[in-house]
N, C-alpha and C. Protein backbone atom coordinates (compact mmCIF):
# COMPACT_ATOMS: atom_id res chain seq x y z
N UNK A 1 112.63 95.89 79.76
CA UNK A 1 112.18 94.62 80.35
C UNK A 1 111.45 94.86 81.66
N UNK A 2 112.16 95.57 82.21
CA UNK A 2 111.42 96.12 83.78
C UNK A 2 112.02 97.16 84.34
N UNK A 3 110.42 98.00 84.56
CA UNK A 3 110.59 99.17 85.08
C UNK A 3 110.07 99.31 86.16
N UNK A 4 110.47 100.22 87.13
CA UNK A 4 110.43 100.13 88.46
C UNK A 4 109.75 101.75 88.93
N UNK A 5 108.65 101.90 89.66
CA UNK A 5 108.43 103.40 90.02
C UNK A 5 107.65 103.30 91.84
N UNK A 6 108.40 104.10 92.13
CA UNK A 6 108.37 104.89 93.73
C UNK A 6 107.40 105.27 94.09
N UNK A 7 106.14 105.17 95.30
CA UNK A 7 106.07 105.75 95.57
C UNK A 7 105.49 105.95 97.11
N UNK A 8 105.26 107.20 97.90
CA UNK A 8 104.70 106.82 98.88
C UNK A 8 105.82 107.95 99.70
N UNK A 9 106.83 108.34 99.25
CA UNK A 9 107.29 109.07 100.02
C UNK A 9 106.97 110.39 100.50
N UNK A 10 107.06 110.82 101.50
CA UNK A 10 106.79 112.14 102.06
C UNK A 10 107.28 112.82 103.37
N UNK A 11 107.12 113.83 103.98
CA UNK A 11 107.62 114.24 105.35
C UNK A 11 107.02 113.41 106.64
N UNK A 12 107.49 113.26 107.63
CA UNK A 12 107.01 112.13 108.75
C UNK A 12 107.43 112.67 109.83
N UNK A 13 107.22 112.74 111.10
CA UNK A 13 107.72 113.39 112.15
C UNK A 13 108.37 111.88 112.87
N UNK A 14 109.56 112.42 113.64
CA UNK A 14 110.07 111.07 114.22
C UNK A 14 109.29 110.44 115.04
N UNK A 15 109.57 108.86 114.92
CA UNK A 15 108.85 108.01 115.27
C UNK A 15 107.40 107.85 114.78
N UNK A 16 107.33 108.42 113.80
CA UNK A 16 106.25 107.72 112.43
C UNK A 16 106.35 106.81 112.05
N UNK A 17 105.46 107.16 110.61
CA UNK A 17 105.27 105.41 109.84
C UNK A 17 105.15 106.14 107.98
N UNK A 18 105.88 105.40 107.57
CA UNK A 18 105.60 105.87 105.84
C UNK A 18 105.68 104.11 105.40
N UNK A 19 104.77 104.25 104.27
CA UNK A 19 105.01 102.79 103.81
C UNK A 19 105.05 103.39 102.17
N UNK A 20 106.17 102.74 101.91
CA UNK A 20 106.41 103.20 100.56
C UNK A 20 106.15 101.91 99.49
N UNK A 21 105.87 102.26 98.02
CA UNK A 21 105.41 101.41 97.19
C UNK A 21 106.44 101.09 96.16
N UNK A 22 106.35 100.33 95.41
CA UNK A 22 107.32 100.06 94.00
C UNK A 22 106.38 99.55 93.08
N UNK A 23 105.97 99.98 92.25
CA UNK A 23 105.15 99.83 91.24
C UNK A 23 106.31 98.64 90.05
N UNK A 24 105.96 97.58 89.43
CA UNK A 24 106.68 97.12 88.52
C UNK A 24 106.02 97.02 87.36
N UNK A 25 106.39 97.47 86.38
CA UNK A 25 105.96 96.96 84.97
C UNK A 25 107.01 96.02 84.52
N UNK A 26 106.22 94.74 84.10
CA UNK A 26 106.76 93.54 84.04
C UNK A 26 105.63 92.68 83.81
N UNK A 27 106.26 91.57 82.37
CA UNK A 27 105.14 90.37 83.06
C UNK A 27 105.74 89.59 83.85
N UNK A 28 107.32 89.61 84.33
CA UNK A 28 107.83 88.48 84.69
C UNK A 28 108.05 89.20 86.17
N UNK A 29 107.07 89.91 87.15
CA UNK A 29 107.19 90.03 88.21
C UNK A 29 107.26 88.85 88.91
N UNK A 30 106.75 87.90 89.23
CA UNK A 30 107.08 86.81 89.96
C UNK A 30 108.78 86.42 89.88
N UNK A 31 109.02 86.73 88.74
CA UNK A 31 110.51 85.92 88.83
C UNK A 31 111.95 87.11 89.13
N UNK A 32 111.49 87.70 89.29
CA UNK A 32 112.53 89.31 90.20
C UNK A 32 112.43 89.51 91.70
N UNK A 33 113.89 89.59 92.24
CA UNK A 33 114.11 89.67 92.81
C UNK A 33 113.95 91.40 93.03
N UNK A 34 113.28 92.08 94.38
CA UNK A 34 113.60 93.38 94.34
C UNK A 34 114.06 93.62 95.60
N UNK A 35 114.82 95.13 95.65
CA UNK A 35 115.35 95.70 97.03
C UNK A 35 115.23 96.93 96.94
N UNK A 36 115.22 97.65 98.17
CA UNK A 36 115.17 98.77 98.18
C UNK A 36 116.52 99.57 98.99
N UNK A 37 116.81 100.37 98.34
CA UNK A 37 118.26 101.08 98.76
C UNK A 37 118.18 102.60 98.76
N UNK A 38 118.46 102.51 100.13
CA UNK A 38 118.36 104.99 100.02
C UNK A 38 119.43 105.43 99.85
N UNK A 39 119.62 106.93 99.45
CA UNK A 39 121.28 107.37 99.46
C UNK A 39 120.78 108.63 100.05
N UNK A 40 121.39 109.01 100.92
CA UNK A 40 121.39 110.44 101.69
C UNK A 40 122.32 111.74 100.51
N UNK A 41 121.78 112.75 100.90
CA UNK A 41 122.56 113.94 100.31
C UNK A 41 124.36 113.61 101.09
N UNK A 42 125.26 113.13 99.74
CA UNK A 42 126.43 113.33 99.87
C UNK A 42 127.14 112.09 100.50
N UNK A 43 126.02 111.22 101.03
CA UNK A 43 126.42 109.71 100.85
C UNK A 43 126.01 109.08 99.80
N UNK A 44 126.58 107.63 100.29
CA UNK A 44 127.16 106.46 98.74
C UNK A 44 125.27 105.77 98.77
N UNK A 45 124.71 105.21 98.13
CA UNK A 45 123.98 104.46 98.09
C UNK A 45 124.11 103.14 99.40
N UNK A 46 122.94 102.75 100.25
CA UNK A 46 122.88 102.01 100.77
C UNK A 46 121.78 100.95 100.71
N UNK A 47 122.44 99.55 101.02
CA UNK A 47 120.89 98.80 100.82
C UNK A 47 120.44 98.84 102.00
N UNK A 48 118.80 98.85 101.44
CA UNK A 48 118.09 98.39 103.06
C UNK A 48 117.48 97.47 103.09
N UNK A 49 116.58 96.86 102.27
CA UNK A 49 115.77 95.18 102.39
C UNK A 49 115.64 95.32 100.92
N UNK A 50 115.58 93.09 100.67
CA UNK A 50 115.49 92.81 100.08
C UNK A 50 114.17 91.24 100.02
N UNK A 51 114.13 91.35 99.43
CA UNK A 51 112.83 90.02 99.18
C UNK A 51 113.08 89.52 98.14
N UNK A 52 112.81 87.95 98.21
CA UNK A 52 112.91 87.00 97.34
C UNK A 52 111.85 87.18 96.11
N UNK A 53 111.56 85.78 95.09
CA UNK A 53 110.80 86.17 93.77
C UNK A 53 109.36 85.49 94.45
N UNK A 54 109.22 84.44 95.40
CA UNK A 54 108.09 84.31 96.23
C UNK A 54 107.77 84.92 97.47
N UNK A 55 109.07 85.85 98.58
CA UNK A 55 108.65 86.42 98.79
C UNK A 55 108.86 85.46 100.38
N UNK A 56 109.33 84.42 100.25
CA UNK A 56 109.54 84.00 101.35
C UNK A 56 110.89 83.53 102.01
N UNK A 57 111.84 84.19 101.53
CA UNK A 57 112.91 85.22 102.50
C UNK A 57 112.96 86.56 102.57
N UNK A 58 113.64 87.47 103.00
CA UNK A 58 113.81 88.68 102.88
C UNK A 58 115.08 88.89 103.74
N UNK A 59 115.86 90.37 103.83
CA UNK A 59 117.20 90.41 104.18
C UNK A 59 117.11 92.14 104.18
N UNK A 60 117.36 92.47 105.36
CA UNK A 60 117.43 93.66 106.09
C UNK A 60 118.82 94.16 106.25
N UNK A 61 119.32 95.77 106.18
CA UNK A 61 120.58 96.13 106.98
C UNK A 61 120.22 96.40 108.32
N UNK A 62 120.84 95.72 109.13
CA UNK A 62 121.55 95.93 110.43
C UNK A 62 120.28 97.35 110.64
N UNK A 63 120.60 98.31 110.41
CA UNK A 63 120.07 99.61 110.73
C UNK A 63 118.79 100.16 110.64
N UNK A 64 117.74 99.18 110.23
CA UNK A 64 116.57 99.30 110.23
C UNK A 64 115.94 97.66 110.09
N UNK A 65 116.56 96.96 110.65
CA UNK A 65 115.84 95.63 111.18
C UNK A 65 114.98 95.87 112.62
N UNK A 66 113.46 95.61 112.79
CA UNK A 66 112.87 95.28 113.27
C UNK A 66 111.74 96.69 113.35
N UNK A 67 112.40 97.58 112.00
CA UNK A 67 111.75 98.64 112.27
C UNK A 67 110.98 98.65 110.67
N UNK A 68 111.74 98.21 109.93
CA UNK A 68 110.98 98.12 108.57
C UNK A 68 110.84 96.65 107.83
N UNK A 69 109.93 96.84 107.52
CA UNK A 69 109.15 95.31 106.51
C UNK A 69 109.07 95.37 104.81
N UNK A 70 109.85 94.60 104.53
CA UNK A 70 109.59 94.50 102.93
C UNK A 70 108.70 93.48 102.75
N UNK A 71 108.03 93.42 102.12
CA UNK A 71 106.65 92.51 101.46
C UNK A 71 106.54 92.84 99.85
N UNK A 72 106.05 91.85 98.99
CA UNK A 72 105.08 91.77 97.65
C UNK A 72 104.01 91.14 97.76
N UNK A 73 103.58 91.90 96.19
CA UNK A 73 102.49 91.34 96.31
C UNK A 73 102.66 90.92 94.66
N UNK A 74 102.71 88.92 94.25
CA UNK A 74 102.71 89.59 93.18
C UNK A 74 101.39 89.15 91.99
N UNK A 75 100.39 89.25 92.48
CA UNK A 75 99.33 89.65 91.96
C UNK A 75 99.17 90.78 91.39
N UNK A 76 99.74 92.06 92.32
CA UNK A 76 99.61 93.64 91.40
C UNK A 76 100.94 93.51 91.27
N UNK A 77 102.05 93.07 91.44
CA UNK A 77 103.02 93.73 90.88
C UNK A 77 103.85 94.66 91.66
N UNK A 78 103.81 94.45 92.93
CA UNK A 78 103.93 95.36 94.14
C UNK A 78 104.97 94.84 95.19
N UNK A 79 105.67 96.05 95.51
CA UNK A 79 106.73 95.32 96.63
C UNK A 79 106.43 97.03 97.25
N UNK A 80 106.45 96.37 98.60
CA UNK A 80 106.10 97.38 99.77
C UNK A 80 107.34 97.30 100.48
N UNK A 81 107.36 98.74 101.46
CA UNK A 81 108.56 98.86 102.54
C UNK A 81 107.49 99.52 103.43
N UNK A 82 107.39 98.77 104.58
CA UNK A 82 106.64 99.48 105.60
C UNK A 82 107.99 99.95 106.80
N UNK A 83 107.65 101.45 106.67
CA UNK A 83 108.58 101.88 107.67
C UNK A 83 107.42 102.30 109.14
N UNK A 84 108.51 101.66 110.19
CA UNK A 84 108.10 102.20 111.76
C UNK A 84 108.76 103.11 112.35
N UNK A 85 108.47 103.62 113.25
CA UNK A 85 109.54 104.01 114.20
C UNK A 85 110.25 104.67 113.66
N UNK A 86 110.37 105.49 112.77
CA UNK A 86 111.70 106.30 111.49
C UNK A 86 112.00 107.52 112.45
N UNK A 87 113.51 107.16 112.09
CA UNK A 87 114.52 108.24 112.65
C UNK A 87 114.99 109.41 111.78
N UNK A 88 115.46 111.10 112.25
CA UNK A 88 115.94 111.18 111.32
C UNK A 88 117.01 110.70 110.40
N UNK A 89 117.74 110.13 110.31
CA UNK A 89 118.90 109.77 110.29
C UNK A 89 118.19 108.78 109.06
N UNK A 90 116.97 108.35 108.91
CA UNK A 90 116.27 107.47 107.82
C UNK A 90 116.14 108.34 106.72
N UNK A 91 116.28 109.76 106.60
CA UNK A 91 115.97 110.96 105.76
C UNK A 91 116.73 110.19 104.75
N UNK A 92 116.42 110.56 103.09
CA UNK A 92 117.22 109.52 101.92
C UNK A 92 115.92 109.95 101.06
N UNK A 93 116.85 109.77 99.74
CA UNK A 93 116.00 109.06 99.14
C UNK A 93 115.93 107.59 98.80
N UNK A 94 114.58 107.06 98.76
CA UNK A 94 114.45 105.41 98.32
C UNK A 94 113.92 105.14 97.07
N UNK A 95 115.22 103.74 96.78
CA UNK A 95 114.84 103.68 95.24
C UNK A 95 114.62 101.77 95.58
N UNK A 96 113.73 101.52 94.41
CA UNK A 96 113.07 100.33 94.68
C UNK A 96 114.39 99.64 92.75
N UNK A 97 114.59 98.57 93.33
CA UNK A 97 115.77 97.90 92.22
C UNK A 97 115.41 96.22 91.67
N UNK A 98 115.52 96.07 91.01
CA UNK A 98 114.81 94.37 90.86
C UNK A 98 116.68 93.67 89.84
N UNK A 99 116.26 92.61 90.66
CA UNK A 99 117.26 91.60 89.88
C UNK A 99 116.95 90.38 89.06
N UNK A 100 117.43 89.64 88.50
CA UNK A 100 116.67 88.25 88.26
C UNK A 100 117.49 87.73 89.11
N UNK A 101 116.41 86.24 88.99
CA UNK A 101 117.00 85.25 89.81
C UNK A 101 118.46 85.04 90.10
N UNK A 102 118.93 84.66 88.43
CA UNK A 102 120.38 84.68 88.88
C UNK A 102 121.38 85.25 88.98
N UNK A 103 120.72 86.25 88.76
CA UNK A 103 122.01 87.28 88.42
C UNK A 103 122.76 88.15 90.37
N UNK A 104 123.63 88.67 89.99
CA UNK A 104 124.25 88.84 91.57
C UNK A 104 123.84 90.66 91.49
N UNK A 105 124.10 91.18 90.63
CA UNK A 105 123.43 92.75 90.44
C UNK A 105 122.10 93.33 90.44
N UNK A 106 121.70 94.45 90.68
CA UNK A 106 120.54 94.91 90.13
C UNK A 106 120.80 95.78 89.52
N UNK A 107 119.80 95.30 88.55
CA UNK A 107 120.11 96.21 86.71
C UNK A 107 119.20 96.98 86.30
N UNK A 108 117.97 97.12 87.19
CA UNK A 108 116.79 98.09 87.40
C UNK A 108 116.60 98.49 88.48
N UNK A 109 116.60 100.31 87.84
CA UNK A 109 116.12 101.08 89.44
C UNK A 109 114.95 102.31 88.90
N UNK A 110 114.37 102.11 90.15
CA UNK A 110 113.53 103.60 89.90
C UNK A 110 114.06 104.59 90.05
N UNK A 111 113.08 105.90 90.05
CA UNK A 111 113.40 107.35 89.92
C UNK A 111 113.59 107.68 91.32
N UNK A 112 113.79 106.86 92.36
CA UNK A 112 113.34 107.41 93.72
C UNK A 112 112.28 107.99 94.26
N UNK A 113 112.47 108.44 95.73
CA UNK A 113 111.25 108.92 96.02
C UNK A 113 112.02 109.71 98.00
N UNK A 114 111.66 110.47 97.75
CA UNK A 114 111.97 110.91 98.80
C UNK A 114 111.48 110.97 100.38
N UNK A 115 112.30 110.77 101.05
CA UNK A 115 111.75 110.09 102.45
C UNK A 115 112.58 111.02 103.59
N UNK A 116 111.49 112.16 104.21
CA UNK A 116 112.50 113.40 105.23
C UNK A 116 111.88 113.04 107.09
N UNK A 117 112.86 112.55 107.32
CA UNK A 117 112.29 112.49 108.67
C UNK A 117 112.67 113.78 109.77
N UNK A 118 111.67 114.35 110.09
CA UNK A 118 111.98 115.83 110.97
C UNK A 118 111.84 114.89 112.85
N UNK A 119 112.79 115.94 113.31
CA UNK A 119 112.82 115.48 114.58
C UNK A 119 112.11 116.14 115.52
């Protein structure tokens, strides 16, 4: 139903900028909810932003509010994470996840994409 692919990740020196992509195959992009969540080597999965199916809420962790932006687009089919200011401590990989409307889970994830911040 929907598939989800990464990309945009790469090495960044601290206090860079990576803006990472989520590609969706879907016709029903408008009506998915997506988020993006990293998991570090040997930690649990964490969320980091999420955006609505128009795109006009969104919902950040605590730990990278005011430093990263989730946006779509859904003309292409596109949900962006613009990262600022990245710490190492942002090092992870990021996986881009879509929900439907009503549902409380996300039941699609991508392959990740890896994101190394050097200090």
């Amino acid at each position: 139903q929907v598939q989800l692919r990464e990309s945009g990740g790469g090495l960044v020196q601290a206090g860079g900028s990576l803006r990472l992509s989520c590609a969706a195959s879907t016709s029903i992009f408008s009506r998915i909810v997506v988020g993006w969540f990293r998991q570090a080597p040997g930690q649990e999965r964490e969320f980091v932003a999420a955006i609505t199916t128009s795109g006009d809420s969104t919902d950040y962790a605590n730990s990278v509010k005011g430093r990263f932006t989730i946006s779509r687009d859904n003309a292409k089919n596109m949900v962006y994470l613009q990262m600022d200011s990245l710490k190492p401590d942002d090092t992870a990989v990021y996986y881009c996840a879509a929900r439907g409307r009503l549902s409380t889970e996300y039941n699609a994830w991508g392959q990740g994409t890896q994101v190394t911040v050097s200090a």
